[in-house]
Structure formats: structure tokens, C-alpha cells
C-alpha atoms as a PDB file:
ATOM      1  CA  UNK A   1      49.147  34.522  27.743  1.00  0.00           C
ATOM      2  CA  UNK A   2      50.590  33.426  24.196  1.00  0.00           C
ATOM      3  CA  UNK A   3      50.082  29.832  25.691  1.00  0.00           C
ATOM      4  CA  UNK A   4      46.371  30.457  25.738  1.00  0.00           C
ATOM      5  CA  UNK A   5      46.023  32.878  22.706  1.00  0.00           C
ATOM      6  CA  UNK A   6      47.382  29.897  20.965  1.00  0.00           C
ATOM      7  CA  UNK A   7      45.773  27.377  22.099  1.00  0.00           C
ATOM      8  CA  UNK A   8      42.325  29.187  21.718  1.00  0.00           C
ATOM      9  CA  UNK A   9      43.464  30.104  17.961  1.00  0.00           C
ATOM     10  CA  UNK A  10      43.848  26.125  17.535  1.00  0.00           C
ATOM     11  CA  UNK A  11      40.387  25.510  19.021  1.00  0.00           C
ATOM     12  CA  UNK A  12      38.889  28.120  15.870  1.00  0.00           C
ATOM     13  CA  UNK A  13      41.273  26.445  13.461  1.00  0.00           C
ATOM     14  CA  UNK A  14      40.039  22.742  14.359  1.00  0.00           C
ATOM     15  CA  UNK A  15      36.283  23.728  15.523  1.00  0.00           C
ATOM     16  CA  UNK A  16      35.007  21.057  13.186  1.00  0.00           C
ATOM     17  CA  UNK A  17      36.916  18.335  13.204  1.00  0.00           C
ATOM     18  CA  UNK A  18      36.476  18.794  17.351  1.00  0.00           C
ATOM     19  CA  UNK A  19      33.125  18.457  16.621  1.00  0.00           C
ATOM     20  CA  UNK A  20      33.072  15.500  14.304  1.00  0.00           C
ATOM     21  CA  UNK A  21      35.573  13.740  16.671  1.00  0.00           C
ATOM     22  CA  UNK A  22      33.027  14.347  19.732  1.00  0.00           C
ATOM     23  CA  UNK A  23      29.880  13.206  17.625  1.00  0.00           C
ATOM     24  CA  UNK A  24      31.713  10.254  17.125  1.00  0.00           C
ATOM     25  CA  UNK A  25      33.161   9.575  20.761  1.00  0.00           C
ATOM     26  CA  UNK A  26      29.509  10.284  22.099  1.00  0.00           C
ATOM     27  CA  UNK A  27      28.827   7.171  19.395  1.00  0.00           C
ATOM     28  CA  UNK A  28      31.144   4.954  20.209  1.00  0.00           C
ATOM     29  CA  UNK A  29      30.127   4.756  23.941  1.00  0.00           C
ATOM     30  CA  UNK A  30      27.356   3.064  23.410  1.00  0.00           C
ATOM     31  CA  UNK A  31      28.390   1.109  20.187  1.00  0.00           C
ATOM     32  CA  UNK A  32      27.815  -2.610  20.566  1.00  0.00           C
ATOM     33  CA  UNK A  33      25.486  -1.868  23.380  1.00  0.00           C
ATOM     34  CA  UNK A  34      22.081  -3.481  23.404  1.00  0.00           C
ATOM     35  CA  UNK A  35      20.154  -0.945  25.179  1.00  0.00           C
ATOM     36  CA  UNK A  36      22.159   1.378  23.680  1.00  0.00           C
ATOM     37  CA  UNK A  37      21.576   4.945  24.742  1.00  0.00           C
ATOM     38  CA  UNK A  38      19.451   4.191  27.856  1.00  0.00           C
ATOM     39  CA  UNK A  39      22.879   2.897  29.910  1.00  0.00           C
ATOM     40  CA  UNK A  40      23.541   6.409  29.932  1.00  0.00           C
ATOM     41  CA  UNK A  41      20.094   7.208  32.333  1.00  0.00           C
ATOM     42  CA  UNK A  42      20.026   4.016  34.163  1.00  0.00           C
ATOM     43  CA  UNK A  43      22.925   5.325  36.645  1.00  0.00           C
ATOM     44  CA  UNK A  44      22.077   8.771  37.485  1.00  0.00           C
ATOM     45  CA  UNK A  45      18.541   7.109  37.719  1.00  0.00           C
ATOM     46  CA  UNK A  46      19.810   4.642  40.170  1.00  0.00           C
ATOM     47  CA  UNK A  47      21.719   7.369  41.981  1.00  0.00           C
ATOM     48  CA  UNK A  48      18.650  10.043  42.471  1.00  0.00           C
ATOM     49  CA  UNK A  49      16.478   7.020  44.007  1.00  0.00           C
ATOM     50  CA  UNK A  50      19.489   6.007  45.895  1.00  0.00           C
ATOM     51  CA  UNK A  51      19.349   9.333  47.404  1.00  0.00           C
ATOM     52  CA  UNK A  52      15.613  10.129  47.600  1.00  0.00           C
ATOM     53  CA  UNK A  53      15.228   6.656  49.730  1.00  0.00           C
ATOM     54  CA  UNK A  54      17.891   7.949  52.042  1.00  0.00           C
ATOM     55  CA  UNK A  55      17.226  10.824  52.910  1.00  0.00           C
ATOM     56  CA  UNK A  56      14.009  12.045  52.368  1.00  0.00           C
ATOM     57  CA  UNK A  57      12.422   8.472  53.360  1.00  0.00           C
ATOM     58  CA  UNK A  58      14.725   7.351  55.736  1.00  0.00           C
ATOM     59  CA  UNK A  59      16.274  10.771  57.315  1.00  0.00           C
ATOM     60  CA  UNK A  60      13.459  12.900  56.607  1.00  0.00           C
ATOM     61  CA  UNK A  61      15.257  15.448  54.880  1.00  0.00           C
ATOM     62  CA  UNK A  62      13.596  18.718  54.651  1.00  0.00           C
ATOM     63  CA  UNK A  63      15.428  21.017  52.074  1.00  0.00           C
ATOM     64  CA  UNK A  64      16.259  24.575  52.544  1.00  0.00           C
ATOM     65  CA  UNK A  65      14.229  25.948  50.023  1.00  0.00           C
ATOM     66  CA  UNK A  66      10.714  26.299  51.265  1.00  0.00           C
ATOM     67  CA  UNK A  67       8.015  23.877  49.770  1.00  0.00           C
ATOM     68  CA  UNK A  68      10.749  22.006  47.711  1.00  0.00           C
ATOM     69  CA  UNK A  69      10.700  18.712  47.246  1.00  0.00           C
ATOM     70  CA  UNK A  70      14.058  16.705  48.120  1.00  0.00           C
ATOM     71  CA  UNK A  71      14.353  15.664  44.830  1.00  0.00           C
ATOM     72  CA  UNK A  72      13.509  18.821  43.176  1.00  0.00           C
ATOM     73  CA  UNK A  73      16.036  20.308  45.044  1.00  0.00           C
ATOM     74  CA  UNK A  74      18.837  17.052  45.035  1.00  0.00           C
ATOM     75  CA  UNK A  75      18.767  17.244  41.242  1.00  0.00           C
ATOM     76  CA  UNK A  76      20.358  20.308  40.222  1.00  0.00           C
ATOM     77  CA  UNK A  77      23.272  19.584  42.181  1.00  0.00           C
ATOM     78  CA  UNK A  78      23.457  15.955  40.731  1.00  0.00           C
ATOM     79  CA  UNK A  79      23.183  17.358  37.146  1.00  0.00           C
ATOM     80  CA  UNK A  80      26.444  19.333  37.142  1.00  0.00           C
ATOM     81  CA  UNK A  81      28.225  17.069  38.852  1.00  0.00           C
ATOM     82  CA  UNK A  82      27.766  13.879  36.837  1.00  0.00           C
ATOM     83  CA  UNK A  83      28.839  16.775  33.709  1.00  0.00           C
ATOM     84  CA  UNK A  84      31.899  17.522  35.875  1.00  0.00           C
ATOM     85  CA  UNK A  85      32.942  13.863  37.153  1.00  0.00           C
ATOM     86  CA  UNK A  86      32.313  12.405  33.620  1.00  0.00           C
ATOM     87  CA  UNK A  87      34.627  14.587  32.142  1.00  0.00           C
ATOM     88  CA  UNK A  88      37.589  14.433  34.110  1.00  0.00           C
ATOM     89  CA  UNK A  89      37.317  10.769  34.276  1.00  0.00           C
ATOM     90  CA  UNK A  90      37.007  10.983  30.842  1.00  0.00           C
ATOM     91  CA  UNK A  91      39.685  13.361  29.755  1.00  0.00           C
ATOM     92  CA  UNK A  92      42.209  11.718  31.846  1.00  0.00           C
ATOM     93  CA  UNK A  93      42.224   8.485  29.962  1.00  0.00           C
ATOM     94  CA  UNK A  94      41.703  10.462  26.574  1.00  0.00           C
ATOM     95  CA  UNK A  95      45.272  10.124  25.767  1.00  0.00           C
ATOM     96  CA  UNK A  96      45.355   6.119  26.038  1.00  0.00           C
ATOM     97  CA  UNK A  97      42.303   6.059  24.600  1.00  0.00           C
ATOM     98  CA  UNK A  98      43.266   7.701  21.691  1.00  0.00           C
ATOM     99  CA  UNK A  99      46.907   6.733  21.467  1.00  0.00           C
ATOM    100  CA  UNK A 100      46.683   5.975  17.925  1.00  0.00           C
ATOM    101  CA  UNK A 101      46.258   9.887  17.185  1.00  0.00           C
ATOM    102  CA  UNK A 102      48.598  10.970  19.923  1.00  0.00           C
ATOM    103  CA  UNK A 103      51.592   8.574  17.700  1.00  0.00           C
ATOM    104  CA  UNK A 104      50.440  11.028  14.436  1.00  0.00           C
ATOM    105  CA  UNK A 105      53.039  13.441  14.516  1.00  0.00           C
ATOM    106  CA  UNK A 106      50.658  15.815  12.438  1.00  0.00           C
ATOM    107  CA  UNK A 107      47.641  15.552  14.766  1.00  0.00           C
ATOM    108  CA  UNK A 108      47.087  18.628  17.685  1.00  0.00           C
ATOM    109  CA  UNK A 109      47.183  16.418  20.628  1.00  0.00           C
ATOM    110  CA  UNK A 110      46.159  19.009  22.802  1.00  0.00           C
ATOM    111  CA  UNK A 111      42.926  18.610  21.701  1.00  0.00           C
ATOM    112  CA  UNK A 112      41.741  15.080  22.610  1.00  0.00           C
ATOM    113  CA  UNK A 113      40.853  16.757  26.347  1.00  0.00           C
ATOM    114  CA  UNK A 114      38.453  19.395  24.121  1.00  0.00           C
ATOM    115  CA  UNK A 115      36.941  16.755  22.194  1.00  0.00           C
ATOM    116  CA  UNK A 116      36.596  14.219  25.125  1.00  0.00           C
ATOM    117  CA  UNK A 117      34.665  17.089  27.386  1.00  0.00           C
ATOM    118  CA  UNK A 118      32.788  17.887  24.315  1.00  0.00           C
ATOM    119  CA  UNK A 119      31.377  14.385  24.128  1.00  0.00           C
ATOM    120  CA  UNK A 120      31.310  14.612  27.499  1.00  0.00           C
ATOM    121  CA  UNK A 121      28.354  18.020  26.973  1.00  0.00           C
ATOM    122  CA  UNK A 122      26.132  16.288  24.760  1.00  0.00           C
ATOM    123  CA  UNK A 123      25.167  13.898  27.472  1.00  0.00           C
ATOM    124  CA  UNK A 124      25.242  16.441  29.865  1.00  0.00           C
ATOM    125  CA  UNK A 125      22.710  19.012  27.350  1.00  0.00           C
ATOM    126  CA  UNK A 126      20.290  15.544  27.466  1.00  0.00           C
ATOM    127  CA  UNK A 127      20.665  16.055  31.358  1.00  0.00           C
ATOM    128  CA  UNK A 128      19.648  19.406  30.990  1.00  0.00           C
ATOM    129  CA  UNK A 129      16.579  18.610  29.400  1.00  0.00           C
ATOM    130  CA  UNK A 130      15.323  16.241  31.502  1.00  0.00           C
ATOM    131  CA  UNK A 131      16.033  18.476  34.653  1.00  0.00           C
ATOM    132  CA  UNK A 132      14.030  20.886  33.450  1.00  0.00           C
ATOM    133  CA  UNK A 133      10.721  18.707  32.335  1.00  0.00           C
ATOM    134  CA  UNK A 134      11.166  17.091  35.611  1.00  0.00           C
ATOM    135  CA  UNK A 135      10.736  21.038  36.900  1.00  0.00           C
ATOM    136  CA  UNK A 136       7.922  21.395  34.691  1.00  0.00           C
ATOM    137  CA  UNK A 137       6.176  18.046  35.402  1.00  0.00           C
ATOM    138  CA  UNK A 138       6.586  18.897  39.407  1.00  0.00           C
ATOM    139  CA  UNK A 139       4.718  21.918  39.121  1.00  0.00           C
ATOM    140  CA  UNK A 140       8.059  24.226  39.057  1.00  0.00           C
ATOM    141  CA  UNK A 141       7.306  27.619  37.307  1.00  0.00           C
ATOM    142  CA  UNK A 142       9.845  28.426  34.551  1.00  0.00           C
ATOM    143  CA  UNK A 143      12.031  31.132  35.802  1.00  0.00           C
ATOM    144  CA  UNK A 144      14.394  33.781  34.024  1.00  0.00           C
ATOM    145  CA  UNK A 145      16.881  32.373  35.033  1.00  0.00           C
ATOM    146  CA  UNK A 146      17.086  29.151  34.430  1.00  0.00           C
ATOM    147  CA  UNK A 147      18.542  30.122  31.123  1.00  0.00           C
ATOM    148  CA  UNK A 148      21.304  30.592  33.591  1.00  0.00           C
ATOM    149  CA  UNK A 149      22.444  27.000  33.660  1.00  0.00           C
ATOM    150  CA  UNK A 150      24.515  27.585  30.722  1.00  0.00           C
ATOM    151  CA  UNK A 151      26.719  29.688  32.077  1.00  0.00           C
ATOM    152  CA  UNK A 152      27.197  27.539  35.151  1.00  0.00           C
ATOM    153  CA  UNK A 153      27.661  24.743  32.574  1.00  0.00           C
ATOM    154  CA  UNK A 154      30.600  26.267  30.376  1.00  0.00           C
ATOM    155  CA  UNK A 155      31.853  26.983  34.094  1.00  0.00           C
ATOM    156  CA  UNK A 156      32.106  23.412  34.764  1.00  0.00           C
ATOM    157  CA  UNK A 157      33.581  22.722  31.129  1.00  0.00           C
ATOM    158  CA  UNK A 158      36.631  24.588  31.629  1.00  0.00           C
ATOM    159  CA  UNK A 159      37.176  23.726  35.734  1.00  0.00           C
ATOM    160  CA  UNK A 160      37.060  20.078  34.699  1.00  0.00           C
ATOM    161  CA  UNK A 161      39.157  20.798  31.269  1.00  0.00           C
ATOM    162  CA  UNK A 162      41.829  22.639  33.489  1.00  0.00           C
ATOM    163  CA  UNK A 163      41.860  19.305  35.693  1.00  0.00           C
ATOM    164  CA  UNK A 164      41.933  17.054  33.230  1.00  0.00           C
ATOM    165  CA  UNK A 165      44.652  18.803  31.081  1.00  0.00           C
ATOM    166  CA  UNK A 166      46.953  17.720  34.307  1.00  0.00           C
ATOM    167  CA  UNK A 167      45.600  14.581  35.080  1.00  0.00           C
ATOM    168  CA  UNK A 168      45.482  13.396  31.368  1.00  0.00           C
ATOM    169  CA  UNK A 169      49.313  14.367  30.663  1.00  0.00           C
ATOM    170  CA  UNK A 170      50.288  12.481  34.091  1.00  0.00           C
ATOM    171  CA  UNK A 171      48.631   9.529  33.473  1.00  0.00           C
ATOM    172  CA  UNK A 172      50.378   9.001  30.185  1.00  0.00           C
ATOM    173  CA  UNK A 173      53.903   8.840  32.777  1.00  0.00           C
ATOM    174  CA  UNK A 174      51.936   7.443  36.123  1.00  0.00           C
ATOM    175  CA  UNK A 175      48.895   5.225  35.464  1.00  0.00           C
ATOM    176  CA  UNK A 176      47.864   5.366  39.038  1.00  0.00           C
ATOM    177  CA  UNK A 177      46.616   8.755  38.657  1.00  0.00           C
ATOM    178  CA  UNK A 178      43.764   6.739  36.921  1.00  0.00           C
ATOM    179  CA  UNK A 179      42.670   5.644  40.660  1.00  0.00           C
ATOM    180  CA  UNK A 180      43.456   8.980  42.190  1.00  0.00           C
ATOM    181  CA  UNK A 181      41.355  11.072  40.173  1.00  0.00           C
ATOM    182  CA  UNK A 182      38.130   8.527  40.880  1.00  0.00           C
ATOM    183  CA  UNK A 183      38.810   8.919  45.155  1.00  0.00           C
ATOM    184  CA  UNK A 184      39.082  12.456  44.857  1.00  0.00           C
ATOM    185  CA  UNK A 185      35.987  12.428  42.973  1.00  0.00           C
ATOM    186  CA  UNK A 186      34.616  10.740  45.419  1.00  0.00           C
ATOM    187  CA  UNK A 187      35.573  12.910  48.268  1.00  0.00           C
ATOM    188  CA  UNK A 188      34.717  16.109  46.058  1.00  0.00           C
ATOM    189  CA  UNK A 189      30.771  14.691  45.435  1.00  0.00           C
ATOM    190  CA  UNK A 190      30.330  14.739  49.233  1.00  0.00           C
ATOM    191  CA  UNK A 191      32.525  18.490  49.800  1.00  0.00           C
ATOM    192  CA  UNK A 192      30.590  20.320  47.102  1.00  0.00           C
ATOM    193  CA  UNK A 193      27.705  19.690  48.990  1.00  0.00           C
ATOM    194  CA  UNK A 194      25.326  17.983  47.315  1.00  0.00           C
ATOM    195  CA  UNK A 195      23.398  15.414  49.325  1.00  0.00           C
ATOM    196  CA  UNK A 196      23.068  18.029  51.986  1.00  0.00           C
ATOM    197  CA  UNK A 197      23.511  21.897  52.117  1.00  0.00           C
ATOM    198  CA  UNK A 198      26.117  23.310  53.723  1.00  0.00           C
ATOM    199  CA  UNK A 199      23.743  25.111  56.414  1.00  0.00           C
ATOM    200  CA  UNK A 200      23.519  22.111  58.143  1.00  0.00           C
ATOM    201  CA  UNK A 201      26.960  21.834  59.860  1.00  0.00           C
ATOM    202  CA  UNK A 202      27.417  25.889  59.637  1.00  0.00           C
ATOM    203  CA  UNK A 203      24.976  26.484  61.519  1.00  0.00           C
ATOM    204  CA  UNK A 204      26.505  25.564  64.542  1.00  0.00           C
ATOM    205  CA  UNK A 205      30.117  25.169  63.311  1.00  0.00           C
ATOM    206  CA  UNK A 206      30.708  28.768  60.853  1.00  0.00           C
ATOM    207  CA  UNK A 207      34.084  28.135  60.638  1.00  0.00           C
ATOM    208  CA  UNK A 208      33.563  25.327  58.354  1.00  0.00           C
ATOM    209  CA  UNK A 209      31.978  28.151  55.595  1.00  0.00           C
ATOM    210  CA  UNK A 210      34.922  28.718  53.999  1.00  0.00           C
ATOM    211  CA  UNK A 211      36.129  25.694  53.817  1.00  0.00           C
ATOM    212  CA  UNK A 212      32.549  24.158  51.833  1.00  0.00           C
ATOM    213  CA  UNK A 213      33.263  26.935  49.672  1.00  0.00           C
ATOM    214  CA  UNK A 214      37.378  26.464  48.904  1.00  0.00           C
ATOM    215  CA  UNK A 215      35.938  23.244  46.718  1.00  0.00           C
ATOM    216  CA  UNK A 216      35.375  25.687  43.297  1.00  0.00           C
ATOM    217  CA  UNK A 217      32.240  22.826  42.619  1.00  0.00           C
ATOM    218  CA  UNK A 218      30.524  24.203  45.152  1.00  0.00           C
ATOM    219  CA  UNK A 219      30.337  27.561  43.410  1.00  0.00           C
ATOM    220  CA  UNK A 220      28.738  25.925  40.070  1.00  0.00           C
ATOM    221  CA  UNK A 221      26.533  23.185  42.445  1.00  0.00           C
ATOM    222  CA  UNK A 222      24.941  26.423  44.347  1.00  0.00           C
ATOM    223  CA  UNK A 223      24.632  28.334  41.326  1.00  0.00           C
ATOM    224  CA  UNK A 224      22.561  25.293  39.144  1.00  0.00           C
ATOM    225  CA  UNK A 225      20.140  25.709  42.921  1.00  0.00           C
ATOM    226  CA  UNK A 226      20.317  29.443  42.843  1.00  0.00           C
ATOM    227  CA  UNK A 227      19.495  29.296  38.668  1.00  0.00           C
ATOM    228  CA  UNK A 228      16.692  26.530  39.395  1.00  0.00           C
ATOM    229  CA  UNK A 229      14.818  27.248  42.609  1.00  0.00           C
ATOM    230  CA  UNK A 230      15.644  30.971  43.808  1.00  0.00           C
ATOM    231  CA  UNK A 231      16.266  32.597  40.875  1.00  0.00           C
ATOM    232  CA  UNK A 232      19.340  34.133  41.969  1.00  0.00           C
ATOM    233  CA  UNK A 233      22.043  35.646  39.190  1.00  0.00           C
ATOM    234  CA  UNK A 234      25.220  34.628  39.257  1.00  0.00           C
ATOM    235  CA  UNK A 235      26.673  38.334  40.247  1.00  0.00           C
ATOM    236  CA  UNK A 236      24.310  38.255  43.436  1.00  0.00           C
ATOM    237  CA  UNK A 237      27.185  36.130  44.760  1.00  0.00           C
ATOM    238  CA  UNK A 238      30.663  38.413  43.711  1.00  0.00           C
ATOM    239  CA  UNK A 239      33.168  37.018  45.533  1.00  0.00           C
ATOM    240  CA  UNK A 240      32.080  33.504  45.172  1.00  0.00           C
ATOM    241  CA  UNK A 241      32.301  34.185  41.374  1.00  0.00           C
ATOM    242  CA  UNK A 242      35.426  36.124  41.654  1.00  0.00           C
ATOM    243  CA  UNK A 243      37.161  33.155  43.647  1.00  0.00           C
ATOM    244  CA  UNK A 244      36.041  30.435  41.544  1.00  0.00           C
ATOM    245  CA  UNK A 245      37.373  32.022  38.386  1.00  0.00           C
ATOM    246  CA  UNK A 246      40.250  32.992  39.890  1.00  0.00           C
ATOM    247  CA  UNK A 247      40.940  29.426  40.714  1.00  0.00           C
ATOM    248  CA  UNK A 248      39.666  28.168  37.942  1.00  0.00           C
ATOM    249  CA  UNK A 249      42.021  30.430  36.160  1.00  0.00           C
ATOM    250  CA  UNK A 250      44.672  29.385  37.557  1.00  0.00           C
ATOM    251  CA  UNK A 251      44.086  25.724  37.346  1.00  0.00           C
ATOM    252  CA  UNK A 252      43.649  26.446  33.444  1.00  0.00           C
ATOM    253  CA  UNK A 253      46.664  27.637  32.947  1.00  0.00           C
ATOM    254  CA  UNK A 254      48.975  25.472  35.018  1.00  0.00           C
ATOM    255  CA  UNK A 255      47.363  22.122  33.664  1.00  0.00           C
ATOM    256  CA  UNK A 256      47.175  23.878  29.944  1.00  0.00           C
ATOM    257  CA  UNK A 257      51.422  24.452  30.533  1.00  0.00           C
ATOM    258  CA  UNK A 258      52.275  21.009  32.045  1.00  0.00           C
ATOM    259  CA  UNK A 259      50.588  19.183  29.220  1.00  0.00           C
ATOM    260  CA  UNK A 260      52.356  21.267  26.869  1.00  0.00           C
ATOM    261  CA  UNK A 261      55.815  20.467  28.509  1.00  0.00           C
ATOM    262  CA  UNK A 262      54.817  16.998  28.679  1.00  0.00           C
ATOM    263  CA  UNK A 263      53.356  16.677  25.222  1.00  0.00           C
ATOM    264  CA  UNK A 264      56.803  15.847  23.097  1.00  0.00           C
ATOM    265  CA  UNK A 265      56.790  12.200  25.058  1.00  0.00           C
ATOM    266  CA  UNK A 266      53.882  11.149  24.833  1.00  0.00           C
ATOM    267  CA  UNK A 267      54.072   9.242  21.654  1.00  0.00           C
ATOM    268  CA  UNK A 268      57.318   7.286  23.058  1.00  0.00           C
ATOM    269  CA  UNK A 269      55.487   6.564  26.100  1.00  0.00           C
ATOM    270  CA  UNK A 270      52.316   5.289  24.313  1.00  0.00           C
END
């Protein structure tokens, strides 16, 4: 516990310069760029159509929300996970990225992950707009609780900052974890479900419930649906929620004391 009092007592100290530092790592991303801030769109664009042609088109999907579109119903789940597999791709190069700072012996080190999955929320609050004039332009009523989405988002912040707090401080020691990280995202995106819903293989297999729901993405991917289209709250599901940040808990902490241990080489590695 004084490992996290601590480190949440440095996030208060440093709130500003962790935003400054994210302003200016959203920037730089797209510094030099011709189109600029329209690379970030063109792939989860490409990805959605990707999709859509698949399986609505080809396979004829039929969602399992009544009189839902497959679209309207693929993009929530798309949204949080593009958040989610930004950011730990992101914050597990964020200490060769920034190895300069990491070699200041002043600077906090431990919070290049914050300010890399802070970066990482500004494109994912541009996301969040979009998703919802889509909604609005597909003749989706607002609901209550699609206010919702925020909490499901801050979820996702600290699942993939718990991740990436491991994966960052091994990378600096093994590089492969670099390729690692990007196949297990890969096999994550189809586990969460997204594509699909889970009722599809449950139906006649219900053993393979609970093991959909082990992957702690699947909690925030059903809850961006149940926020969006149902208008479920997130304490309709209590053991889901209890599990997930539980797990997420858990994953926190361990990554949080690793990269801690790890922290005084760092700069001689770098």
C-alpha cells in the first residue's frame, strides 16, 4: 500500500508537467506528417469496413441486440480496444522512447507509462466523440448511460497502465517483449470478443463462458455495449465488476512493484 500511496502522491505532485509532457507526445506523433492528424482515423476506418464487409456482407451477421446494425453494434467494442492496444504498445516502448529522461537522475521515471497512456486518452476522447455522432447520425437515441463510457474508459486506463508498467520495465532488459506484447494483442482482440459475441459458441458449448470472461477486456468491451445499446449500469453485472477489478488490482500492483525494482538500471541499460 505505501507503494501506491506514493506513487499516487507523485501523480498530484507532477499533474502538470504529466500533462504538458502528454500534449506534447500526442504532438509529436503526427509531427512531420503531411496529413497530419487524419493518419490517426484512416486505420480504425480501414478496420470497421474491414469488418462490416466481412461479416455483415459476406457472413450475414445479425447482432444480438435487436434492430442493431452490425456496425452500430461492432463499434463500441472497437473503440475501447484501439484505447487499450494503443496504450500498451505504447507504454512499453515509453522507456526507449524517452531514454533521454530516463538517464536524468532527477526526473520520476515512473511516470513516462502515465504520460504515454495519457497521450494515449486524447486520441481515444476524439474516438469517443465520433462513436457517439455516429449513434446520433444512425438514429440511436441518447441514453443515460452512455455517460457511462467514462468509467469503462478510466477502467481500461489503469488495466493497460498495470500491463504496461511490466512490459515497459522488461523491455528495457529483453527487447523481444516488444513482439510479444503485439501477438498477445492480437490473440486478446479476438478473446475479448469483439468481432462476434460470445453467445455464439456458448450457446452450444457453456463451458467456454468463463473462459470469454477470464480475459478482464471483455468486462470493459461488454460494458462500452451494455453503456451504448442496452443501457445497462455497470453494477447490473457484480461479479463481472468485482473480478475485473480484482484482477486488475492485482495486475496494478505487481507491474507498479517490478518496475520499481527494476527502475535503478535502467539508465545503465539505456
Amino acid at each position: 500500500m505505501h507503494l501506491l500511496r506514493q506513487f499516487v502522491h507523485e501523480l498530484k505532485d507532477k499533474r502538470k508537467m504529466i500533462a504538458d509532457l502528454a500534449g506534447s507526445d500526442f504532438r509529436k506523433r503526427f509531427a512531420g506528417s503531411y496529413f497530419g492528424v487524419v493518419w490517426m482515423f484512416v486505420n480504425p476506418v480501414v478496420t470497421v469496413l474491414i469488418f462490416f464487409f466481412i461479416f455483415q456482407l459476406g457472413m450475414k451477421s445479425v447482432p444480438p441486440v435487436p434492430d442493431t446494425p452490425y456496425v452500430i453494434w461492432l463499434i463500441p467494442g472497437l473503440v475501447p480496444w484501439f484505447f487499450f492496444n494503443e496504450s500498451v504498445s505504447g507504454i512499453t516502448n515509453s522507456l526507449h522512447e524517452y531514454h533521454y529522461l530516463v538517464k536524468k537522475v532527477v526526473f520520476p521515471v515512473e511516470l513516462l507509462p502515465v504520460i504515454k497512456v495519457c497521450s494515449c486518452a486524447l486520441v481515444h476522447a476524439c474516438f469517443l466523440v465520433i462513436m457517439f455522432v455516429v449513434f446520433l447520425i444512425g438514429g440511436n437515441m441518447p441514453l443515460v448511460t452512455w455517460i457511462q463510457v467514462l468509467y469503462y474508459s478510466l477502467a481500461t486506463l489503469i488495466l493497460a497502465l498495470g500491463i504496461g508498467f511490466l512490459t515497459s520495465s522488461v523491455n528495457v532488459f529483453f527487447k523481444d517483449m516488444t513482439q510479444i506484447v503485439a501477438i498477445c494483442l492480437q490473440f486478446g482482440m479476438w478473446l475479448a470478443p469483439i468481432m462476434y459475441w460470445d453467445g455464439m459458441f456458448t450457446a452450444e458449448r457453456p463451458w467456454m463462458a468463463p473462459l470469454f470472461k477470464i480475459n478482464p477486456v471483455y468486462y470493459i468491451v461488454t460494458g462500452y455495449r451494455d453503456s451504448m445499446l442496452t443501457g445497462n449500469w455497470f453494477w447490473e453485472r457484480p461479479l463481472n465488476t468485482l473480478y475485473f477489478w480484482a484482477v486488475t488490482a492485482a495486475i496494478f500492483y505487481i507491474g507498479l512493484k517490478i518496475f520499481t525494482k527494476l527502475r535503478p538500471h535502467f539508465s545503465d541499460v539505456l
